[in-house]
PDB file of N, CA and C in Angstrom:
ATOM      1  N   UNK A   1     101.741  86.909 111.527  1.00  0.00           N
ATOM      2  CA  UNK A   1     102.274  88.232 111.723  1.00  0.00           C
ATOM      3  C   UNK A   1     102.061  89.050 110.455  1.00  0.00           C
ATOM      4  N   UNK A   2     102.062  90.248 110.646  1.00  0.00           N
ATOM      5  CA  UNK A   2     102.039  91.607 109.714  1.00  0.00           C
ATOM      6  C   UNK A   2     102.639  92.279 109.501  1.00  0.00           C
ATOM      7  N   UNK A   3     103.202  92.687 108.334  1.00  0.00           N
ATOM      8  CA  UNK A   3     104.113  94.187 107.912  1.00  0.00           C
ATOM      9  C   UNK A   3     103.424  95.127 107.514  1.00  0.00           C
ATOM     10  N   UNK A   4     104.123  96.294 108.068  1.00  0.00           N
ATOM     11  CA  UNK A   4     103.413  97.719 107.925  1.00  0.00           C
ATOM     12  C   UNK A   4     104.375  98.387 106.805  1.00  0.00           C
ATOM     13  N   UNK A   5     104.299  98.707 105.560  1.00  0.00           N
ATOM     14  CA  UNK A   5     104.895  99.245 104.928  1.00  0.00           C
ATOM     15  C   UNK A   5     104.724 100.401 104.361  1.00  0.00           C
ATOM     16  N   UNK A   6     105.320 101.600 104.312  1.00  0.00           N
ATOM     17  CA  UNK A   6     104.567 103.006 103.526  1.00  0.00           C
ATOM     18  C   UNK A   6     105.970 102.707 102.204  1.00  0.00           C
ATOM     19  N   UNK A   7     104.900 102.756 101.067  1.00  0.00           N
ATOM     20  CA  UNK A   7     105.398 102.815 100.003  1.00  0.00           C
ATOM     21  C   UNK A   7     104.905 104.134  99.036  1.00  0.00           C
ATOM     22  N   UNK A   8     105.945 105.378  98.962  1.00  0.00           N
ATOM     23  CA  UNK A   8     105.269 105.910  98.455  1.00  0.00           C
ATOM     24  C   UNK A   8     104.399 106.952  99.221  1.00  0.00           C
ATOM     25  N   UNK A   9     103.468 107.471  98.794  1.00  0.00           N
ATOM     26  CA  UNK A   9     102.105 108.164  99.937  1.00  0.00           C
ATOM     27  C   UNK A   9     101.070 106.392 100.661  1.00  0.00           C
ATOM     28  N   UNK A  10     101.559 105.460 100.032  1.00  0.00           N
ATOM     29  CA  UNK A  10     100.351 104.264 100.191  1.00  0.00           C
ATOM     30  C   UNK A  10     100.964 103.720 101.670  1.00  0.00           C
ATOM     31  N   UNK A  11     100.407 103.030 102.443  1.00  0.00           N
ATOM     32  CA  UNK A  11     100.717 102.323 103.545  1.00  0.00           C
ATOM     33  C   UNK A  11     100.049 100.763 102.920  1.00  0.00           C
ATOM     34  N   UNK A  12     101.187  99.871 103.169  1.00  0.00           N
ATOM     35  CA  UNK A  12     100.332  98.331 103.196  1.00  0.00           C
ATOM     36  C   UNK A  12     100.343  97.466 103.970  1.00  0.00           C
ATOM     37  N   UNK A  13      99.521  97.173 104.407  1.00  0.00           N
ATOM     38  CA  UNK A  13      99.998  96.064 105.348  1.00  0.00           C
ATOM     39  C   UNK A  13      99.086  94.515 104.887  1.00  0.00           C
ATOM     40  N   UNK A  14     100.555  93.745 104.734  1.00  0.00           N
ATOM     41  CA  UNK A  14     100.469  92.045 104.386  1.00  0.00           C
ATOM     42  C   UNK A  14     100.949  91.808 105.554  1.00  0.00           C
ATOM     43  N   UNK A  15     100.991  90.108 104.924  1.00  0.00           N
ATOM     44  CA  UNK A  15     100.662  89.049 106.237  1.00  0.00           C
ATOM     45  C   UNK A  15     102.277  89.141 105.586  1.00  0.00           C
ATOM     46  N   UNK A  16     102.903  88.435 106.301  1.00  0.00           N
ATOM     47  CA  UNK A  16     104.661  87.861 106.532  1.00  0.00           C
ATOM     48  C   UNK A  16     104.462  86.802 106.289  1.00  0.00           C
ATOM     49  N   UNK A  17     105.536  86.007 105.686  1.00  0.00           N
ATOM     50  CA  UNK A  17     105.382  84.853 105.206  1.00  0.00           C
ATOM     51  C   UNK A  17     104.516  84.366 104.774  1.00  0.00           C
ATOM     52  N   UNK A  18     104.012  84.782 103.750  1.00  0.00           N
ATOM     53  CA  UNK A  18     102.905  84.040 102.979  1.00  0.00           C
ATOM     54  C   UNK A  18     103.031  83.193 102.510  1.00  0.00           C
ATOM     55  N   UNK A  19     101.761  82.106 101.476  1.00  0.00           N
ATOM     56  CA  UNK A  19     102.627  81.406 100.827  1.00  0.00           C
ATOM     57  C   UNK A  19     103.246  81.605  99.725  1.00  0.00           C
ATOM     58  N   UNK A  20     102.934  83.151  99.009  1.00  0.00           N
ATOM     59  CA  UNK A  20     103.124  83.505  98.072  1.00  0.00           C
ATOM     60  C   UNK A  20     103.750  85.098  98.410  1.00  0.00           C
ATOM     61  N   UNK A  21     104.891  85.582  97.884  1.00  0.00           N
ATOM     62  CA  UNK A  21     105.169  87.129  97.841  1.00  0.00           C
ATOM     63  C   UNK A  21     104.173  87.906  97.650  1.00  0.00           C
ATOM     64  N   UNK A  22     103.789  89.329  98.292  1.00  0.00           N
ATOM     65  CA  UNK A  22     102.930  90.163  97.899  1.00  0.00           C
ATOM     66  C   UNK A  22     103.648  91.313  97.165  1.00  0.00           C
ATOM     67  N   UNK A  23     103.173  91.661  96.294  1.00  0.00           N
ATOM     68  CA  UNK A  23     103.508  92.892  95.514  1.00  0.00           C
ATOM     69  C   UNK A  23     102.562  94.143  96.456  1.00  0.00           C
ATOM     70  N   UNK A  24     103.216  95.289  96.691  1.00  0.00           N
ATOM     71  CA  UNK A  24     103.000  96.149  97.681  1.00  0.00           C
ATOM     72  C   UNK A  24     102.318  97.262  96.572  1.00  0.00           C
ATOM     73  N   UNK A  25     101.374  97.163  96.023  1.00  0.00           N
ATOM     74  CA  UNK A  25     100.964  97.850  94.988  1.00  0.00           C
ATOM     75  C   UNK A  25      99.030  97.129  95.535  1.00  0.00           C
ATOM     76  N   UNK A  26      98.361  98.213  94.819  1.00  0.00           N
ATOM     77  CA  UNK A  26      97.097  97.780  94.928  1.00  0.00           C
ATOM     78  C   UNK A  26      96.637  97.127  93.978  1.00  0.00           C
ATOM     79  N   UNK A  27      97.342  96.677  92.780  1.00  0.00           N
ATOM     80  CA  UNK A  27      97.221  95.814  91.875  1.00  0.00           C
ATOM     81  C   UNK A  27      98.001  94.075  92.066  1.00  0.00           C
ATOM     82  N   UNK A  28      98.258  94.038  93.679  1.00  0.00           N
ATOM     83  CA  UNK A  28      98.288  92.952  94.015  1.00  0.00           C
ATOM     84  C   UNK A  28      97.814  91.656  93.173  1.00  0.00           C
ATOM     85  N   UNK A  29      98.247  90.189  93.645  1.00  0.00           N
ATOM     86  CA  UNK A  29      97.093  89.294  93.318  1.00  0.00           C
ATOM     87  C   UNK A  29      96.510  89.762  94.382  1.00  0.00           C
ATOM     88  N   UNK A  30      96.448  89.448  95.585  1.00  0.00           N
ATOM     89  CA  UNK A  30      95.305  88.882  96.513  1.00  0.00           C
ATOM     90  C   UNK A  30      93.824  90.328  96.918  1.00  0.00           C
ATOM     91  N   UNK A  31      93.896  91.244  95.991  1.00  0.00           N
ATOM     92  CA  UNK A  31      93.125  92.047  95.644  1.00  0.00           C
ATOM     93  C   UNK A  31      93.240  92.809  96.875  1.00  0.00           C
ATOM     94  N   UNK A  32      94.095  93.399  97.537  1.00  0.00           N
ATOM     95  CA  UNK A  32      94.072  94.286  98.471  1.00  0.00           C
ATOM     96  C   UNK A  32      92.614  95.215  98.933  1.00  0.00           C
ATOM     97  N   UNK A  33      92.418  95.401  99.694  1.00  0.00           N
ATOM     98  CA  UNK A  33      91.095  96.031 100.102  1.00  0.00           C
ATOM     99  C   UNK A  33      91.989  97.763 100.406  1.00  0.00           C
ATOM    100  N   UNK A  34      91.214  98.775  99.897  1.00  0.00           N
ATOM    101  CA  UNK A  34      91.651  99.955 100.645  1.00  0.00           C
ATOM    102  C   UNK A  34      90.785 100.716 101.548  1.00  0.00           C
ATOM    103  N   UNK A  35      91.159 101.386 102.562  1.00  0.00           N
ATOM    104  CA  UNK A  35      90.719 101.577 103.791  1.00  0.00           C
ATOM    105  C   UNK A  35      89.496 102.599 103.013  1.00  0.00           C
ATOM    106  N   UNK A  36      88.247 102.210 104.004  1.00  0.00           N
ATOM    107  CA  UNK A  36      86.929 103.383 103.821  1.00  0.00           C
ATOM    108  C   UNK A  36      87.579 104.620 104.402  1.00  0.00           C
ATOM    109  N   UNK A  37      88.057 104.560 105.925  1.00  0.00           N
ATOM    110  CA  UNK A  37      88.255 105.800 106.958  1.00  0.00           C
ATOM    111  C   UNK A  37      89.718 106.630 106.335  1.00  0.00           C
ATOM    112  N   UNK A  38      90.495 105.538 105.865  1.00  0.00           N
ATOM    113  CA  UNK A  38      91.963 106.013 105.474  1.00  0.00           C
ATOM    114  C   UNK A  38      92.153 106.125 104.283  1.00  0.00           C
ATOM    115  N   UNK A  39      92.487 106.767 103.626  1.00  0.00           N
ATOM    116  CA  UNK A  39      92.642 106.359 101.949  1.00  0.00           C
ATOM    117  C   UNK A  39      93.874 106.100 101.858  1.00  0.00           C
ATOM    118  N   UNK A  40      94.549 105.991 100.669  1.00  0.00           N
ATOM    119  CA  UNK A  40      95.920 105.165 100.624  1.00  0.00           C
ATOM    120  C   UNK A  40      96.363 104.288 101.529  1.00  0.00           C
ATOM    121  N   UNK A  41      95.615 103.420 102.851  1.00  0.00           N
ATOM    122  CA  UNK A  41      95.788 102.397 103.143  1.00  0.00           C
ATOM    123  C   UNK A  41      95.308 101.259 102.904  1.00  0.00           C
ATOM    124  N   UNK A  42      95.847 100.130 102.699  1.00  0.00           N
ATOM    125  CA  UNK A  42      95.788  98.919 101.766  1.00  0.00           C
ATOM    126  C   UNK A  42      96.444  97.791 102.500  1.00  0.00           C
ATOM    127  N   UNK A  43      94.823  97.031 102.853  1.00  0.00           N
ATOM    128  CA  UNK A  43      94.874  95.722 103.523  1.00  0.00           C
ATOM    129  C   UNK A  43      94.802  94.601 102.061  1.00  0.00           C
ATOM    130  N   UNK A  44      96.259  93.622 102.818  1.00  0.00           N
ATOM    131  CA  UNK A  44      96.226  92.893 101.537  1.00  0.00           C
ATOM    132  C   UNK A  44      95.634  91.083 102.377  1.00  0.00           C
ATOM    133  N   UNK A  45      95.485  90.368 101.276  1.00  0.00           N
ATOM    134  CA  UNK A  45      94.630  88.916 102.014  1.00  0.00           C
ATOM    135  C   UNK A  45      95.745  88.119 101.869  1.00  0.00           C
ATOM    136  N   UNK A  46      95.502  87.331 102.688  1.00  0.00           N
ATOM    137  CA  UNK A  46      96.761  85.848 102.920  1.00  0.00           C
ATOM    138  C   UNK A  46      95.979  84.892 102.024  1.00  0.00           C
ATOM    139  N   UNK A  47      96.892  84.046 101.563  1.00  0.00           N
ATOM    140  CA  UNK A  47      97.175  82.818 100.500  1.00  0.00           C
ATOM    141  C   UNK A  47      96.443  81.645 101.762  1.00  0.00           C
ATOM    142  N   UNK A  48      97.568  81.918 103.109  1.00  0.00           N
ATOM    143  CA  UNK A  48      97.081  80.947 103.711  1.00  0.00           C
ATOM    144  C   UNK A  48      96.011  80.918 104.773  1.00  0.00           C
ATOM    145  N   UNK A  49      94.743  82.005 104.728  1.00  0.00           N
ATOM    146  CA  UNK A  49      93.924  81.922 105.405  1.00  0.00           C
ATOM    147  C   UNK A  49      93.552  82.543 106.837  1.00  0.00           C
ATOM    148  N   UNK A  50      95.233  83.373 107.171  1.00  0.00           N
ATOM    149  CA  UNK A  50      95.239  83.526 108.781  1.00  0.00           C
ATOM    150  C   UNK A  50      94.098  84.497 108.967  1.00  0.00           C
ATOM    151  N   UNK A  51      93.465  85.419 107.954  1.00  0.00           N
ATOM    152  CA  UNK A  51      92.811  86.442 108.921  1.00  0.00           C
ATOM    153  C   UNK A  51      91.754  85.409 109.487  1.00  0.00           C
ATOM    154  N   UNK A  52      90.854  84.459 108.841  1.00  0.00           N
ATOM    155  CA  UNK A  52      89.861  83.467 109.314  1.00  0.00           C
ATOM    156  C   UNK A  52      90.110  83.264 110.593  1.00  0.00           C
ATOM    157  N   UNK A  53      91.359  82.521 111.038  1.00  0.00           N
ATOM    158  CA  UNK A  53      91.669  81.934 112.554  1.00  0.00           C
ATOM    159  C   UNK A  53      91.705  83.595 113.039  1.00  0.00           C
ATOM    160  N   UNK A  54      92.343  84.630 113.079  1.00  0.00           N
ATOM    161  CA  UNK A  54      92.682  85.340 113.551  1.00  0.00           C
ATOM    162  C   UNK A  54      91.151  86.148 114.231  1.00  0.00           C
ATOM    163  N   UNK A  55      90.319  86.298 112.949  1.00  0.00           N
ATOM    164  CA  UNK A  55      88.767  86.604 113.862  1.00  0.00           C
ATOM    165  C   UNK A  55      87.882  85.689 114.195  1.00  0.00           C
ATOM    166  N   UNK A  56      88.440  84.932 114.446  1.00  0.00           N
ATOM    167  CA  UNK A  56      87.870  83.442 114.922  1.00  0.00           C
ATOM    168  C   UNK A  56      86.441  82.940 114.341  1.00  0.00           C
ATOM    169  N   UNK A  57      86.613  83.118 112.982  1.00  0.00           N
ATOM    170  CA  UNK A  57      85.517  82.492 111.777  1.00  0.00           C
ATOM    171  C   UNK A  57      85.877  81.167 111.362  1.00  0.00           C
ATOM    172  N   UNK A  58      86.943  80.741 111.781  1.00  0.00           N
ATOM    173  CA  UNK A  58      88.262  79.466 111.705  1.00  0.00           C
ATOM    174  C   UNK A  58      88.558  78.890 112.743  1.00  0.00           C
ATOM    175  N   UNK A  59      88.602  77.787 113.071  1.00  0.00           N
ATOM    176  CA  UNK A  59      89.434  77.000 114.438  1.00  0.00           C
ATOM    177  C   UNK A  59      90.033  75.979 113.813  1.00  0.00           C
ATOM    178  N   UNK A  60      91.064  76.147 114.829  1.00  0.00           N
ATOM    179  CA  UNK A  60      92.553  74.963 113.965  1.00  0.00           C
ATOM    180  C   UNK A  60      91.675  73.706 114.342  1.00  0.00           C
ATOM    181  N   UNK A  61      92.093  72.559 113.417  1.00  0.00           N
ATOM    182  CA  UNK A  61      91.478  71.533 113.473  1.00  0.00           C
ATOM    183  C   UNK A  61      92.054  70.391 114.229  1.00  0.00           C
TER     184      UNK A  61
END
């Protein structure tokens, strides 16, 4: 699952329960990506891998 957060003018959206807290800043660890089409939106990466399974580049084993 995902949170949608507007912090600020920024929108972020992390994974929930990670294995690690995300800092809602674009100076993240997990190097947040910001949107080409959107600006101030900010996709952040999971610790544990879900976007992989999620676009099915991953299958549970």
């Amino acid at each position: 699952m995902w949170a949608v957060q507007q912090i600020g003018g920024e929108i972020h959206i992390s994974p929930l329960e990670d294995l690690r807290p995300h800092d809602h800043s674009p100076r993240c660890w997990c190097c947040p990506i910001e949107d080409s089409q959107y600006p101030d939106v900010w996709t952040h990466n999971s610790l544990d891998g879900r976007e992989r399974y999620e676009s099915g580049a991953r299958e549970l084993s």
